[in-house]
C-alpha atoms as a PDB file:
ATOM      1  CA  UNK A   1     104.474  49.943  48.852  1.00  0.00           C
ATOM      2  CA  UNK A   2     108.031  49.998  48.928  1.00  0.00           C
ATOM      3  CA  UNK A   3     109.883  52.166  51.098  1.00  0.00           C
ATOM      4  CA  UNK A   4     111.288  54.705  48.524  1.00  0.00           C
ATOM      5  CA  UNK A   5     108.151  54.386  46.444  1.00  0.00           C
ATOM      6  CA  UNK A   6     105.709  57.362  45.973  1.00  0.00           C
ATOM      7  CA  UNK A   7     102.416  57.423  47.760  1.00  0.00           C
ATOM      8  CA  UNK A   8      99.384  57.327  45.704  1.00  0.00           C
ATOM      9  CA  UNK A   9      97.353  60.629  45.349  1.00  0.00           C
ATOM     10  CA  UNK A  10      94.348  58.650  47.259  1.00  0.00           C
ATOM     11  CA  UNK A  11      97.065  57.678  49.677  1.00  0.00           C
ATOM     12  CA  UNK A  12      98.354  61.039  50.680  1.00  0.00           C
ATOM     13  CA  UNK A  13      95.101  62.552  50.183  1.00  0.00           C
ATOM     14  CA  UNK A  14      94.024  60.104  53.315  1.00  0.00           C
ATOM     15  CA  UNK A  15      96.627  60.369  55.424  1.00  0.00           C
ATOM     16  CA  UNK A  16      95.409  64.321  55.530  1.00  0.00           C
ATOM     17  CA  UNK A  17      94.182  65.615  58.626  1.00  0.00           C
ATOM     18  CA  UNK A  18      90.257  66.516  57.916  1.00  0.00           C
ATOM     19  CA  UNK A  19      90.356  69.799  56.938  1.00  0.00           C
ATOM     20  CA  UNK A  20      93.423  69.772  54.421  1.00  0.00           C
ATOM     21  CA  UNK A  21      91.842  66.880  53.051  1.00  0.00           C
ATOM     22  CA  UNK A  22      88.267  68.781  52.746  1.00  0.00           C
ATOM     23  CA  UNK A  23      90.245  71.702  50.920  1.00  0.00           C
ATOM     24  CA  UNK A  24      92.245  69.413  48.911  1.00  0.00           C
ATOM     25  CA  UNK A  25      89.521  67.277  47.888  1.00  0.00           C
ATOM     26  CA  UNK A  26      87.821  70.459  46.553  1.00  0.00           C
ATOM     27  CA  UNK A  27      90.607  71.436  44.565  1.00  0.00           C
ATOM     28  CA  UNK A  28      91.018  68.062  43.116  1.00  0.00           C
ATOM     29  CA  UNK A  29      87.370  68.250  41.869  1.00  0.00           C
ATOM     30  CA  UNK A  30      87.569  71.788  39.949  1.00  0.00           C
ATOM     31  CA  UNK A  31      91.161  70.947  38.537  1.00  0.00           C
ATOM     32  CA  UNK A  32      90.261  67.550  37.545  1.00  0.00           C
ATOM     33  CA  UNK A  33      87.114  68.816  35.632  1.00  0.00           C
ATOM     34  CA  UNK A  34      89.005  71.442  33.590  1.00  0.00           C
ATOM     35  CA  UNK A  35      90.784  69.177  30.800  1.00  0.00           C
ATOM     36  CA  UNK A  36      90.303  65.577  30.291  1.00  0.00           C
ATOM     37  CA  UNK A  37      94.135  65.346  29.384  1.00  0.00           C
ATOM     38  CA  UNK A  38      95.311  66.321  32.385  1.00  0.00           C
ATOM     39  CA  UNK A  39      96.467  63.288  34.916  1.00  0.00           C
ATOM     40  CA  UNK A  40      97.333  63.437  38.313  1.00  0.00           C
ATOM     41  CA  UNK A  41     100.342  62.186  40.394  1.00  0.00           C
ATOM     42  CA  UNK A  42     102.474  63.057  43.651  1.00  0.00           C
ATOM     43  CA  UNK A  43     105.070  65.441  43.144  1.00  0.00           C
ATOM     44  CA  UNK A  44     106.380  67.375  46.055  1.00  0.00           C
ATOM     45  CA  UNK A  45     104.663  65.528  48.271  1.00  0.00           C
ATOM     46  CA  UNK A  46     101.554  66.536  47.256  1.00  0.00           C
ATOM     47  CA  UNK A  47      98.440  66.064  43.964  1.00  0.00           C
ATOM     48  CA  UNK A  48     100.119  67.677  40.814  1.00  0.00           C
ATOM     49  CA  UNK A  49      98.381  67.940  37.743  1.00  0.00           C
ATOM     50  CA  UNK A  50     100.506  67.117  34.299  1.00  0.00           C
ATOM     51  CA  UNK A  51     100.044  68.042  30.749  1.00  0.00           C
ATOM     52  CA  UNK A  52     101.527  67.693  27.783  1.00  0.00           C
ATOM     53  CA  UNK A  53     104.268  66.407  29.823  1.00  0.00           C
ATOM     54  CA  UNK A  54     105.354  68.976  32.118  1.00  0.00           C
ATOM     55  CA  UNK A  55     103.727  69.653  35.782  1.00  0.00           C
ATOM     56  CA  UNK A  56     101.409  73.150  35.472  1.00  0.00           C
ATOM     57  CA  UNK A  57      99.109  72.917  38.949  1.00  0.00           C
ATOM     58  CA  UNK A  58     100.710  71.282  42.000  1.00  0.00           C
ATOM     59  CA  UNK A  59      99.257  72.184  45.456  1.00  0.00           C
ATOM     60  CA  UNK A  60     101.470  73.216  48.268  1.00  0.00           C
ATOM     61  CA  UNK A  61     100.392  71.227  51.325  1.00  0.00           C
ATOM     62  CA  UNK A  62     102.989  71.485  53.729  1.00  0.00           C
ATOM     63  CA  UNK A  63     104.612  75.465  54.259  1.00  0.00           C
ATOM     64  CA  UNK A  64     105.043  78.147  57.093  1.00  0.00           C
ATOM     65  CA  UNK A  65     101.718  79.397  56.701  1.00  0.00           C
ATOM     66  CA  UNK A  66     100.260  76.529  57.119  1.00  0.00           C
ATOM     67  CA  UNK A  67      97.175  76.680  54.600  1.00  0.00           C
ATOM     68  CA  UNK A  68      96.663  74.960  51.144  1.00  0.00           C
ATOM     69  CA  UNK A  69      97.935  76.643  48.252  1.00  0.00           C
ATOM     70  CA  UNK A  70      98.626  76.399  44.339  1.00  0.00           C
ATOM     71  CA  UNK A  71     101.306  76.566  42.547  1.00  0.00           C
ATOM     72  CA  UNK A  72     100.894  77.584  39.004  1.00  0.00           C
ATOM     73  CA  UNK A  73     104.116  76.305  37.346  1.00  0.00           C
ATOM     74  CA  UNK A  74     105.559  75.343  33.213  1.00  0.00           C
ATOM     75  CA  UNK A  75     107.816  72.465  34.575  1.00  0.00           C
ATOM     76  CA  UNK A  76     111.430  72.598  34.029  1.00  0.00           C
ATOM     77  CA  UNK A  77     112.013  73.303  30.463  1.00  0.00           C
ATOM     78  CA  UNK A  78     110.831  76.589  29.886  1.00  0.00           C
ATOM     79  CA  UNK A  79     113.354  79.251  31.435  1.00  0.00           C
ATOM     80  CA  UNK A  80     111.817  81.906  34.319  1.00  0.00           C
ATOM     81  CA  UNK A  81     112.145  84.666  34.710  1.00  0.00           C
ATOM     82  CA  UNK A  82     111.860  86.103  38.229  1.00  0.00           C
ATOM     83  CA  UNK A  83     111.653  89.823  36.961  1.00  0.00           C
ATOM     84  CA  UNK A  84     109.665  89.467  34.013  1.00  0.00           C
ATOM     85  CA  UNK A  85     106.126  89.833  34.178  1.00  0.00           C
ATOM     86  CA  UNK A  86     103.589  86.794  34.166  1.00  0.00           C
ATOM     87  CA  UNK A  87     102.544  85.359  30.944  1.00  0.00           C
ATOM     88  CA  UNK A  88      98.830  85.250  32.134  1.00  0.00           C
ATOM     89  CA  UNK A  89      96.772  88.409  32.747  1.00  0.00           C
ATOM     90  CA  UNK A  90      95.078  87.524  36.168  1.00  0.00           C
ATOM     91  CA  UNK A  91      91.897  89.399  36.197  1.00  0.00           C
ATOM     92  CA  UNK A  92      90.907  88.017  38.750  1.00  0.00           C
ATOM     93  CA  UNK A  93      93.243  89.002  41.408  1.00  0.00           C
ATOM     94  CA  UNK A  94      93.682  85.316  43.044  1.00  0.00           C
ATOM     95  CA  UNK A  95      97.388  84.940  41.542  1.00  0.00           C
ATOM     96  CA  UNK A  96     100.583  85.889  43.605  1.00  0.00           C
ATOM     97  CA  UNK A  97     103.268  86.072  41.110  1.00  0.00           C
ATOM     98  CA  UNK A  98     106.684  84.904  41.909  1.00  0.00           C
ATOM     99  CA  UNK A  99     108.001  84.673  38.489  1.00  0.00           C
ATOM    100  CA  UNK A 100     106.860  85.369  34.667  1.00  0.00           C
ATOM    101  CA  UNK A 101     105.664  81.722  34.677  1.00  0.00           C
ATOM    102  CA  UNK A 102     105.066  80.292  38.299  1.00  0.00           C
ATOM    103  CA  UNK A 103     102.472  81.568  40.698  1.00  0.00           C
ATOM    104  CA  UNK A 104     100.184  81.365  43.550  1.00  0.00           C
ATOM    105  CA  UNK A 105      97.241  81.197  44.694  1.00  0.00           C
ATOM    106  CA  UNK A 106      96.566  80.551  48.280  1.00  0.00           C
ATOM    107  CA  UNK A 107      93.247  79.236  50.712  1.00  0.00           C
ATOM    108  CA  UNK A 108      92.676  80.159  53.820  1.00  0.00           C
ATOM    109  CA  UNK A 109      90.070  77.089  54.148  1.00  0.00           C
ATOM    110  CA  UNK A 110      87.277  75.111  52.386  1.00  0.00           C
ATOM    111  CA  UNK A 111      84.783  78.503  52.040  1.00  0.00           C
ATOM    112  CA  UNK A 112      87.509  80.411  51.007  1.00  0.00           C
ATOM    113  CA  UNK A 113      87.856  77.979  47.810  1.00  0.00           C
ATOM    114  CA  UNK A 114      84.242  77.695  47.039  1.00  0.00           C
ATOM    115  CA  UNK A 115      83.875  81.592  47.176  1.00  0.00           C
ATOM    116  CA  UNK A 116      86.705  81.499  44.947  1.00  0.00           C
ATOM    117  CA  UNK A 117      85.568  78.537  42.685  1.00  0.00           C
ATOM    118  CA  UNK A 118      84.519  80.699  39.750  1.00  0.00           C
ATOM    119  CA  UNK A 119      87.629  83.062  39.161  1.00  0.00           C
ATOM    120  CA  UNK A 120      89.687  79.846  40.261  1.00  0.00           C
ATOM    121  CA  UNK A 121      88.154  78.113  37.880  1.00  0.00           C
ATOM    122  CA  UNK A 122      88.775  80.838  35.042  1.00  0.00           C
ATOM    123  CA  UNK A 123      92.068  81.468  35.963  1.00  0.00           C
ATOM    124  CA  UNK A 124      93.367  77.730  36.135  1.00  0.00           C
ATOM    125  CA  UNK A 125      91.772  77.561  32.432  1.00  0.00           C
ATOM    126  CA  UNK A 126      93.656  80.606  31.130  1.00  0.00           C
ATOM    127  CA  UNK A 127      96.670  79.396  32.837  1.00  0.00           C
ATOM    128  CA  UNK A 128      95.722  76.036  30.990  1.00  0.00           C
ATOM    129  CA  UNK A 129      95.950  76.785  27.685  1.00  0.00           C
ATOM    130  CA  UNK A 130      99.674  78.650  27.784  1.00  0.00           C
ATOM    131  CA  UNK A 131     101.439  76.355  25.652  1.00  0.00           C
ATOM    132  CA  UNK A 132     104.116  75.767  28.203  1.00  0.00           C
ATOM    133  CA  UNK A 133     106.697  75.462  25.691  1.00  0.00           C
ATOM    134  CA  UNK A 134     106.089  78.649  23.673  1.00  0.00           C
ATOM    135  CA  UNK A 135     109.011  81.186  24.187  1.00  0.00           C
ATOM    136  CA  UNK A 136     108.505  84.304  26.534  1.00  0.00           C
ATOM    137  CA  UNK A 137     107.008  87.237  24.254  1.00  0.00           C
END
């Protein structure tokens, strides 16, 4: 690997210290068994999970808290709207909305995401089939 080149997702994922890599390993599971179009890469220094073109899940592995997290995001095409209210009804209350199309959802370790597992897995589904590049209603 060249200097400037991105790290591999297996890469990363091993240079984790145990429990990151136990949460993130998790996570990498349920998203990667939602939708067989989605592929995975490094963006932001972390696994991000494309489709259709455009980054939608990317996890947050390195912030003040100190704890995994999710960042439900439409890329860079679709305008946001930090006032506007999210274009996905979170029912299950695991979303912390920053914007009408980017949110988050954040871990506080490996039982914390398998409690969560089934809402998670709902909600990254909803979030899933937004077409991204539909205008704001």
């Amino acid at each position: 690997m060249t200097p400037s080149a991105q790290p591999s997702v297996a890469d990363l994922v091993s240079a984790l210290d145990d429990q990151t890599r136990e949460q993130v390993q998790l996570l990498r599971d349920i998203i990667g068994s939602l939708d067989p179009d989605l592929t995975e890469h490094v963006k932001w220094n972390a696994p991000s999970y494309v489709l259709d073109g455009e980054d939608r899940i990317t996890m947050n592995l390195r912030n003040k808290e100190g704890v995994v997290k999710l960042v439900l995001h439409m890329g860079a095409t679709r305008p946001e709207d930090k006032k506007g209210a999210p274009v996905l009804v979170d029912d299950e209350g695991l979303v912390e909305w920053a914007s009408d199309i980017r949110g988050l959802i954040t871990f506080a370790d490996a039982d914390d995401i398998r409690a969560k597992e089934p809402g998670l897995r709902r909600v990254l589904t909803s979030w899933l089939a937004i077409d991204h590049r539909a205008p704001a209603a």
